[in-house]
PDB file of N, CA and C in Angstrom:
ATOM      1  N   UNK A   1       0.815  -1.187   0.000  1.00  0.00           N
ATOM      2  CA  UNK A   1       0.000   0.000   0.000  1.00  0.00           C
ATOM      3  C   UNK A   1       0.865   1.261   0.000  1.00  0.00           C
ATOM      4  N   UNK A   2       1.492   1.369   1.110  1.00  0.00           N
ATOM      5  CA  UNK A   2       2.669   2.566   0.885  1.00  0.00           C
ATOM      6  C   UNK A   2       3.331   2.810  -0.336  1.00  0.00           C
ATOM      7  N   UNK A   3       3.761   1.782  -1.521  1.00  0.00           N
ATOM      8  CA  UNK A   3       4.283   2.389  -2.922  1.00  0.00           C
ATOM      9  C   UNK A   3       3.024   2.540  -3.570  1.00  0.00           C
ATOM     10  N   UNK A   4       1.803   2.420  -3.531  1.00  0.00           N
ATOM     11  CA  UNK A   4       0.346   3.195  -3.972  1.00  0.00           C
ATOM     12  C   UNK A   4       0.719   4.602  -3.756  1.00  0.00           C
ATOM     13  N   UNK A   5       0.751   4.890  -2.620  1.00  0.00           N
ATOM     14  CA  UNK A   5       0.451   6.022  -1.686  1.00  0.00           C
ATOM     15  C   UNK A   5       1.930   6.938  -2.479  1.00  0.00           C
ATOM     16  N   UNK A   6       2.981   6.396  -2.534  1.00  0.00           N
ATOM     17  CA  UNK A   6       4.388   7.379  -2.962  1.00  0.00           C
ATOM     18  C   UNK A   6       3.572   7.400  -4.738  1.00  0.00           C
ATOM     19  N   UNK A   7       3.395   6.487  -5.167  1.00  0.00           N
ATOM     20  CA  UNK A   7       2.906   6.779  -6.661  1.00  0.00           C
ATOM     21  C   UNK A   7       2.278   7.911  -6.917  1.00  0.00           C
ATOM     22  N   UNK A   8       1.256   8.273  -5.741  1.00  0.00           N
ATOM     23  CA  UNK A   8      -0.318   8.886  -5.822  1.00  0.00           C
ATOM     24  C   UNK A   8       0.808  10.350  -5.612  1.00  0.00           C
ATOM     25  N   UNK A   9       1.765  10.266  -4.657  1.00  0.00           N
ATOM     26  CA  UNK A   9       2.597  11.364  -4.243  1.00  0.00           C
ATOM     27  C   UNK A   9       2.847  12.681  -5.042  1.00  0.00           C
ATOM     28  N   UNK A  10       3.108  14.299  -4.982  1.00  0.00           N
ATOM     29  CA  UNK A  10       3.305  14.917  -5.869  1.00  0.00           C
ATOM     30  C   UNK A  10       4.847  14.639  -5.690  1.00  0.00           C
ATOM     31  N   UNK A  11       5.185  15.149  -6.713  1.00  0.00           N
ATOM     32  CA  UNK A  11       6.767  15.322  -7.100  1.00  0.00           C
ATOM     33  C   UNK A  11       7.555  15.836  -5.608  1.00  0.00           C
ATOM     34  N   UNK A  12       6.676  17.289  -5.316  1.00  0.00           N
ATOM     35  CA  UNK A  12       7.087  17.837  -4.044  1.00  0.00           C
ATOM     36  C   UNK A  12       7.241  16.831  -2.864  1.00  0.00           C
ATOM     37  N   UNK A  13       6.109  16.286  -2.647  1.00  0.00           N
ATOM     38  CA  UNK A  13       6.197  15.055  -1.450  1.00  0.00           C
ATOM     39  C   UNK A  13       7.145  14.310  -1.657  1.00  0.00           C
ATOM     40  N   UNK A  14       7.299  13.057  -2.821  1.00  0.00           N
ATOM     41  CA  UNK A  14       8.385  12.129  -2.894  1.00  0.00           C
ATOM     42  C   UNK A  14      10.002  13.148  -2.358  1.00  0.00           C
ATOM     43  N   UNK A  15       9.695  14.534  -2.658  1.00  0.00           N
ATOM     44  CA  UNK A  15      11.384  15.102  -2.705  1.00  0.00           C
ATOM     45  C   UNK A  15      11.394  15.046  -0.512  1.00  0.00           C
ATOM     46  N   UNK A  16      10.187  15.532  -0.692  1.00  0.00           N
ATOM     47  CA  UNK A  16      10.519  15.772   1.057  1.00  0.00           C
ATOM     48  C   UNK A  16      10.608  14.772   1.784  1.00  0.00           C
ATOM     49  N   UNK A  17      10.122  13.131   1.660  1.00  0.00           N
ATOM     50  CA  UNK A  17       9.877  12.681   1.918  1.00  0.00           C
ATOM     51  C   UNK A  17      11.852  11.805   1.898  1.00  0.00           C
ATOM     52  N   UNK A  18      11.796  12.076   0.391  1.00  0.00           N
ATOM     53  CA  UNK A  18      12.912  11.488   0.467  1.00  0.00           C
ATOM     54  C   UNK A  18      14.454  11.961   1.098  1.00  0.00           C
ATOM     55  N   UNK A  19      14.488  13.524   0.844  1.00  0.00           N
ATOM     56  CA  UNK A  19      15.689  14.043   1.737  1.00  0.00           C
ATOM     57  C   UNK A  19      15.155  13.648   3.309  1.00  0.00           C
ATOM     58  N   UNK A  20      14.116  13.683   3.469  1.00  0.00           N
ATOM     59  CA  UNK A  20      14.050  13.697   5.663  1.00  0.00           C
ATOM     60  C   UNK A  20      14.088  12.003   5.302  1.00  0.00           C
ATOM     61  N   UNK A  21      14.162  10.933   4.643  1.00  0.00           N
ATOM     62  CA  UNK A  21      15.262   9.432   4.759  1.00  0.00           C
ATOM     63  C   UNK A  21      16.408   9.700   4.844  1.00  0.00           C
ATOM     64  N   UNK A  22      17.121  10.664   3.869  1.00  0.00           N
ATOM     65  CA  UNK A  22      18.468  10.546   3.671  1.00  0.00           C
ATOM     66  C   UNK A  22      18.814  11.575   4.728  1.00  0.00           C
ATOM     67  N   UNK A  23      18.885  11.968   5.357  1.00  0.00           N
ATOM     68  CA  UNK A  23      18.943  12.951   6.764  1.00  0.00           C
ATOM     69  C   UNK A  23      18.759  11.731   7.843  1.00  0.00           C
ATOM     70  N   UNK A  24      17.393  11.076   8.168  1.00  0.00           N
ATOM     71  CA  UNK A  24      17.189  10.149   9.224  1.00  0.00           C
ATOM     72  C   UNK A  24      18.410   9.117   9.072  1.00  0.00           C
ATOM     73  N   UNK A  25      19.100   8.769   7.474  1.00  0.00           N
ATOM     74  CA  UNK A  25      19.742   7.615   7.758  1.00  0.00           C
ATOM     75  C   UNK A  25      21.433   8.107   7.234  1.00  0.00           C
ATOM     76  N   UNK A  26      21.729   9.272   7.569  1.00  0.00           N
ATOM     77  CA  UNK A  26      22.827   9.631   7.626  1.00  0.00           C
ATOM     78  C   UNK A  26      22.875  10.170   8.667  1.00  0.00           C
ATOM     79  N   UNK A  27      22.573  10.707  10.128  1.00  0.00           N
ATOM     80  CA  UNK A  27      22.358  11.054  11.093  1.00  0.00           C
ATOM     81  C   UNK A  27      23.456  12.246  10.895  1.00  0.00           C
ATOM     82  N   UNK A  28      24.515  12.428  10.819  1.00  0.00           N
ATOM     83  CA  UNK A  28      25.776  13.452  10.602  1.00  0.00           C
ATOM     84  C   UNK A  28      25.453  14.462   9.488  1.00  0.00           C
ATOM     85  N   UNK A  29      24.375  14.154   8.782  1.00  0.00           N
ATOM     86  CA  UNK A  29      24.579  14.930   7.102  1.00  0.00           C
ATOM     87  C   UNK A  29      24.549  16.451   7.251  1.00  0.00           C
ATOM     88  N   UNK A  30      25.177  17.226   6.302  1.00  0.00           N
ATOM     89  CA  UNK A  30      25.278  18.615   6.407  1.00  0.00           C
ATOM     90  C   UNK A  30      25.386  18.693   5.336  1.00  0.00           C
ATOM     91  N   UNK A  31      24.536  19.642   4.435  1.00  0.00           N
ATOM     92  CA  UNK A  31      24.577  20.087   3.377  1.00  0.00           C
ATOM     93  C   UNK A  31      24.351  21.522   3.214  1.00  0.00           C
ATOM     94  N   UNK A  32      24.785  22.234   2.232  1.00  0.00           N
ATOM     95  CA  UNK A  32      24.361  23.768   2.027  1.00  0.00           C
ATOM     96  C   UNK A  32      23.548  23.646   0.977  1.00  0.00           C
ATOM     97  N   UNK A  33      22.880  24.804   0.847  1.00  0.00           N
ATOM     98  CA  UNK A  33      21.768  24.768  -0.727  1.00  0.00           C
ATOM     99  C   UNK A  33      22.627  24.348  -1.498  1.00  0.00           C
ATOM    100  N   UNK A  34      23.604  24.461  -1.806  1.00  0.00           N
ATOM    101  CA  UNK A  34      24.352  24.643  -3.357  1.00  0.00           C
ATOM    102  C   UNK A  34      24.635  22.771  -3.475  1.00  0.00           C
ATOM    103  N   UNK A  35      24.978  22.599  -1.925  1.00  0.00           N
ATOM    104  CA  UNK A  35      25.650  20.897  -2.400  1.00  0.00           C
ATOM    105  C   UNK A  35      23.904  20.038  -2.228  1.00  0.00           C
ATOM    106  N   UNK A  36      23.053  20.578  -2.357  1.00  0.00           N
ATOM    107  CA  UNK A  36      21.820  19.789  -1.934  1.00  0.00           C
ATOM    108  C   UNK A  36      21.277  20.155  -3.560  1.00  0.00           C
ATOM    109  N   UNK A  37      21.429  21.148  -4.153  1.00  0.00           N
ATOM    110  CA  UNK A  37      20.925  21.450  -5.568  1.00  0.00           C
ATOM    111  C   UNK A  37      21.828  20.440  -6.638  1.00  0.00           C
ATOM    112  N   UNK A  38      23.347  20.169  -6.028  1.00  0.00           N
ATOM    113  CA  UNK A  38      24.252  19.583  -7.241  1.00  0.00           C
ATOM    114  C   UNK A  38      23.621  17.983  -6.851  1.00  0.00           C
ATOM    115  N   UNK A  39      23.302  17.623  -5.639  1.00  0.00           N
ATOM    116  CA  UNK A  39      23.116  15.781  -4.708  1.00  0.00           C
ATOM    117  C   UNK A  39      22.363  15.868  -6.199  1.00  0.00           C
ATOM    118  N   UNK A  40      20.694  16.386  -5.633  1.00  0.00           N
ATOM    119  CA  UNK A  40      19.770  16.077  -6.152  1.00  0.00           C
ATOM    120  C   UNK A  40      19.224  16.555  -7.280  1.00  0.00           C
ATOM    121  N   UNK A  41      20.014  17.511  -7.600  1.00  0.00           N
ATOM    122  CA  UNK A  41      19.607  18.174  -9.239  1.00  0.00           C
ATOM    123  C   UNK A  41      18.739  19.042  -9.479  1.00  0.00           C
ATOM    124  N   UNK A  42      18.413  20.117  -7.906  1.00  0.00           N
ATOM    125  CA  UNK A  42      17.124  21.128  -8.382  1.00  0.00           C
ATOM    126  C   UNK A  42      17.593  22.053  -8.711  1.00  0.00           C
ATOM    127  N   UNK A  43      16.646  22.852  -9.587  1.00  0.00           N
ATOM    128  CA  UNK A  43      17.382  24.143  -9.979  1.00  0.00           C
ATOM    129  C   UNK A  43      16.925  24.785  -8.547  1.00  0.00           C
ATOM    130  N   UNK A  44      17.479  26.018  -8.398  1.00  0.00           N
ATOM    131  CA  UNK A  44      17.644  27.107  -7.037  1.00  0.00           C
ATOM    132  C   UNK A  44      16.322  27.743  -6.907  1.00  0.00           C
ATOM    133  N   UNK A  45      15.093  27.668  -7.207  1.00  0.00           N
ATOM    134  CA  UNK A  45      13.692  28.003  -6.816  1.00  0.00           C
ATOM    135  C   UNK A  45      13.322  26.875  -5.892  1.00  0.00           C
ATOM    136  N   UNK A  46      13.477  25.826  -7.244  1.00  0.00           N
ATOM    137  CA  UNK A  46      13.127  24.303  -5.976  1.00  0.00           C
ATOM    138  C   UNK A  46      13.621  23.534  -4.741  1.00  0.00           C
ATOM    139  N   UNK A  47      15.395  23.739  -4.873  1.00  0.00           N
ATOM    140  CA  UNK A  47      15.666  23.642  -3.926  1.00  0.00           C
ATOM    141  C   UNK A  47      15.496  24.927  -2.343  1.00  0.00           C
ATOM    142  N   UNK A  48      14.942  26.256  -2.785  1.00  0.00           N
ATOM    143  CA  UNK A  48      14.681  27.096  -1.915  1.00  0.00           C
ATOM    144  C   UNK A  48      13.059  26.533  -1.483  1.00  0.00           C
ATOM    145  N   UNK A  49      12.143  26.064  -2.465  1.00  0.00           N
ATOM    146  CA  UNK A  49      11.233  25.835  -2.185  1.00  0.00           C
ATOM    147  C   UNK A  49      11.136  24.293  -0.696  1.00  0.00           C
ATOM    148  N   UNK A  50      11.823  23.467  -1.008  1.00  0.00           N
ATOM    149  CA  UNK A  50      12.325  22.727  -0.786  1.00  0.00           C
ATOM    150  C   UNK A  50      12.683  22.468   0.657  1.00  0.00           C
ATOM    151  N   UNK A  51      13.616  23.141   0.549  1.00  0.00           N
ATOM    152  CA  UNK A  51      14.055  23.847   2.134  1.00  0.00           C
ATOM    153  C   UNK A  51      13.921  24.229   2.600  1.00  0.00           C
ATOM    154  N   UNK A  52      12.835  25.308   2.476  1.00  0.00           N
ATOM    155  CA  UNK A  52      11.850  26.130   2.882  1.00  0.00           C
ATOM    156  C   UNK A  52      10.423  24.924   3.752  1.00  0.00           C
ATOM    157  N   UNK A  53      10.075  24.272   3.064  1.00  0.00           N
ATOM    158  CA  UNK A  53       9.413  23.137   3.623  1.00  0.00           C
ATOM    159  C   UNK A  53       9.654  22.437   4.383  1.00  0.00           C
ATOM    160  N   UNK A  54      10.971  22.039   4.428  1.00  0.00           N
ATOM    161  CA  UNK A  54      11.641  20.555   5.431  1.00  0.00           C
ATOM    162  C   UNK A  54      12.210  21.970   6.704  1.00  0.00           C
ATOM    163  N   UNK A  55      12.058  23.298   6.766  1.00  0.00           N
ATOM    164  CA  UNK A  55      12.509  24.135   7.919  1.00  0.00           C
ATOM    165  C   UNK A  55      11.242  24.082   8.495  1.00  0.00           C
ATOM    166  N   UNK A  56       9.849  24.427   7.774  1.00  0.00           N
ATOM    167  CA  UNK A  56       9.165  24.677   8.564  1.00  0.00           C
ATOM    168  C   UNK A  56       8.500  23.311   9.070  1.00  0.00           C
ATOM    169  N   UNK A  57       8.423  22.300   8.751  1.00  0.00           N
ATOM    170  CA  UNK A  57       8.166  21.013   9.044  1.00  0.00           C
ATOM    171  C   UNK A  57       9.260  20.510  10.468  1.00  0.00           C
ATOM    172  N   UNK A  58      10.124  21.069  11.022  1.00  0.00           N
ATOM    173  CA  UNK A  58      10.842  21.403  11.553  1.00  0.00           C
ATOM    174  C   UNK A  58      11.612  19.815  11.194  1.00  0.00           C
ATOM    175  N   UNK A  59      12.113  19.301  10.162  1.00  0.00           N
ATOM    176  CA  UNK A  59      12.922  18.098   9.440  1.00  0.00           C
ATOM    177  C   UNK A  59      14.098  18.714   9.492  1.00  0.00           C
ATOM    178  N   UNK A  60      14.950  19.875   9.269  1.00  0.00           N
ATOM    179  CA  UNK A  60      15.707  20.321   8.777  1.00  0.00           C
ATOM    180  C   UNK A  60      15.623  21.873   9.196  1.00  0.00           C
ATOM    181  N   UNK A  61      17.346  22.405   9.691  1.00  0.00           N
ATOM    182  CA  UNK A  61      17.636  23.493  10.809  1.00  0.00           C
ATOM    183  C   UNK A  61      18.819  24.063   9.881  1.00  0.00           C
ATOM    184  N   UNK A  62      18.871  25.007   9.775  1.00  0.00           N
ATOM    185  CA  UNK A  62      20.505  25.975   9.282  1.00  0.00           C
ATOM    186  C   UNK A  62      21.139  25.780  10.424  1.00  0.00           C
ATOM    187  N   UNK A  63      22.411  26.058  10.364  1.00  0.00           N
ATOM    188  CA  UNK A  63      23.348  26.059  11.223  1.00  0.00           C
ATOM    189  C   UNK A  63      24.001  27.218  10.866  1.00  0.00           C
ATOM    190  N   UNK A  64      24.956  28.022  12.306  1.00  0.00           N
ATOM    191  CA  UNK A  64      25.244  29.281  11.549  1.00  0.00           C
ATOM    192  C   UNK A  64      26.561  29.107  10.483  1.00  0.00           C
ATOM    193  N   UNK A  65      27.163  28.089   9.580  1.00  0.00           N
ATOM    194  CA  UNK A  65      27.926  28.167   9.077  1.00  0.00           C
ATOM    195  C   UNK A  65      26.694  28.424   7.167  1.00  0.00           C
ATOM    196  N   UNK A  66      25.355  27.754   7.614  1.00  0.00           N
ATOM    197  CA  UNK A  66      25.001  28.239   6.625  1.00  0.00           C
ATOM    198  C   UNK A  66      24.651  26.707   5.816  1.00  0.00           C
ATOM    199  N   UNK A  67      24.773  26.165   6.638  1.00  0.00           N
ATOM    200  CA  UNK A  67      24.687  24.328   5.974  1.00  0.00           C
ATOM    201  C   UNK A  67      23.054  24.319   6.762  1.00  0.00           C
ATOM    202  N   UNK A  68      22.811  22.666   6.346  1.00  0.00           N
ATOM    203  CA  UNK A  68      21.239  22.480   7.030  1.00  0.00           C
ATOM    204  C   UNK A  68      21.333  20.720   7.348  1.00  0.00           C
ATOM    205  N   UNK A  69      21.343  20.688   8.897  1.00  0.00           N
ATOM    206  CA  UNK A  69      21.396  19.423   9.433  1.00  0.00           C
ATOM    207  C   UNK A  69      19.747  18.781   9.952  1.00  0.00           C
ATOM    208  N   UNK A  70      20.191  17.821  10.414  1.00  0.00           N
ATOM    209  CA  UNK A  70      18.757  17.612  11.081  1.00  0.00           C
ATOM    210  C   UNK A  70      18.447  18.497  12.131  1.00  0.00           C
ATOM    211  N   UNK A  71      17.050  18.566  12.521  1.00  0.00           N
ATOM    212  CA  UNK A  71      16.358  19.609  13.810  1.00  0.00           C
ATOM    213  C   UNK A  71      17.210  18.713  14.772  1.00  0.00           C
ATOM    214  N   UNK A  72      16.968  17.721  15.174  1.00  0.00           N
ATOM    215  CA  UNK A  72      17.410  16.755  16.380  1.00  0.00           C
ATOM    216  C   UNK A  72      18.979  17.165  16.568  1.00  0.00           C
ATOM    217  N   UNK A  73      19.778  17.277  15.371  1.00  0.00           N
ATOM    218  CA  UNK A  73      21.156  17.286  15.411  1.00  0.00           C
ATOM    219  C   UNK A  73      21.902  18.351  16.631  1.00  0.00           C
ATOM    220  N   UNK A  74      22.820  17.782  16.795  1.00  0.00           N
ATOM    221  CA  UNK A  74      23.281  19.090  17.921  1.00  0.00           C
ATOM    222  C   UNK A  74      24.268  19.720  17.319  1.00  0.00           C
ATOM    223  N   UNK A  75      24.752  19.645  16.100  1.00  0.00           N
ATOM    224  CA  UNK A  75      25.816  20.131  15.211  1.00  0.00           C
ATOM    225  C   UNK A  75      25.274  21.739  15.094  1.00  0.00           C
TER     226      UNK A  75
END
């Protein structure tokens, strides 16, 4: 049922869904917009859009160097 449910998914969901996995199962990860636009290939609206979502979802925190770890992270 769950690959129903990712099928039915918009584009937007599968993306959020899938960086807060790759965050949950890299526990250390730090990325800045720029290395999260080259990972996954968005152009710079989507990845602002993007990140903009997984901040307020509270998935994902800036750090003051300007990177974005997990909320939980203490980095």
């Amino acid at each position: 049922m769950q690959r129903q449910e990712q099928q039915a998914a918009s584009p937007e969901t599968h993306w959020l869904l899938r960086i807060q996995a790759e965050y949950r199962e890299m526990p250390g990860l730090s990325l800045t917009r720029g290395q999260m636009q080259r990972l996954w290939g968005f152009d710079p609206a989507a990845c602002d859009e993007i990140i903009d979502a997984l901040v307020a979802a509270q998935v994902l925190r800036a750090t003051r160097s300007g990177s974005y770890v997990s909320f939980d992270s203490q980095h």
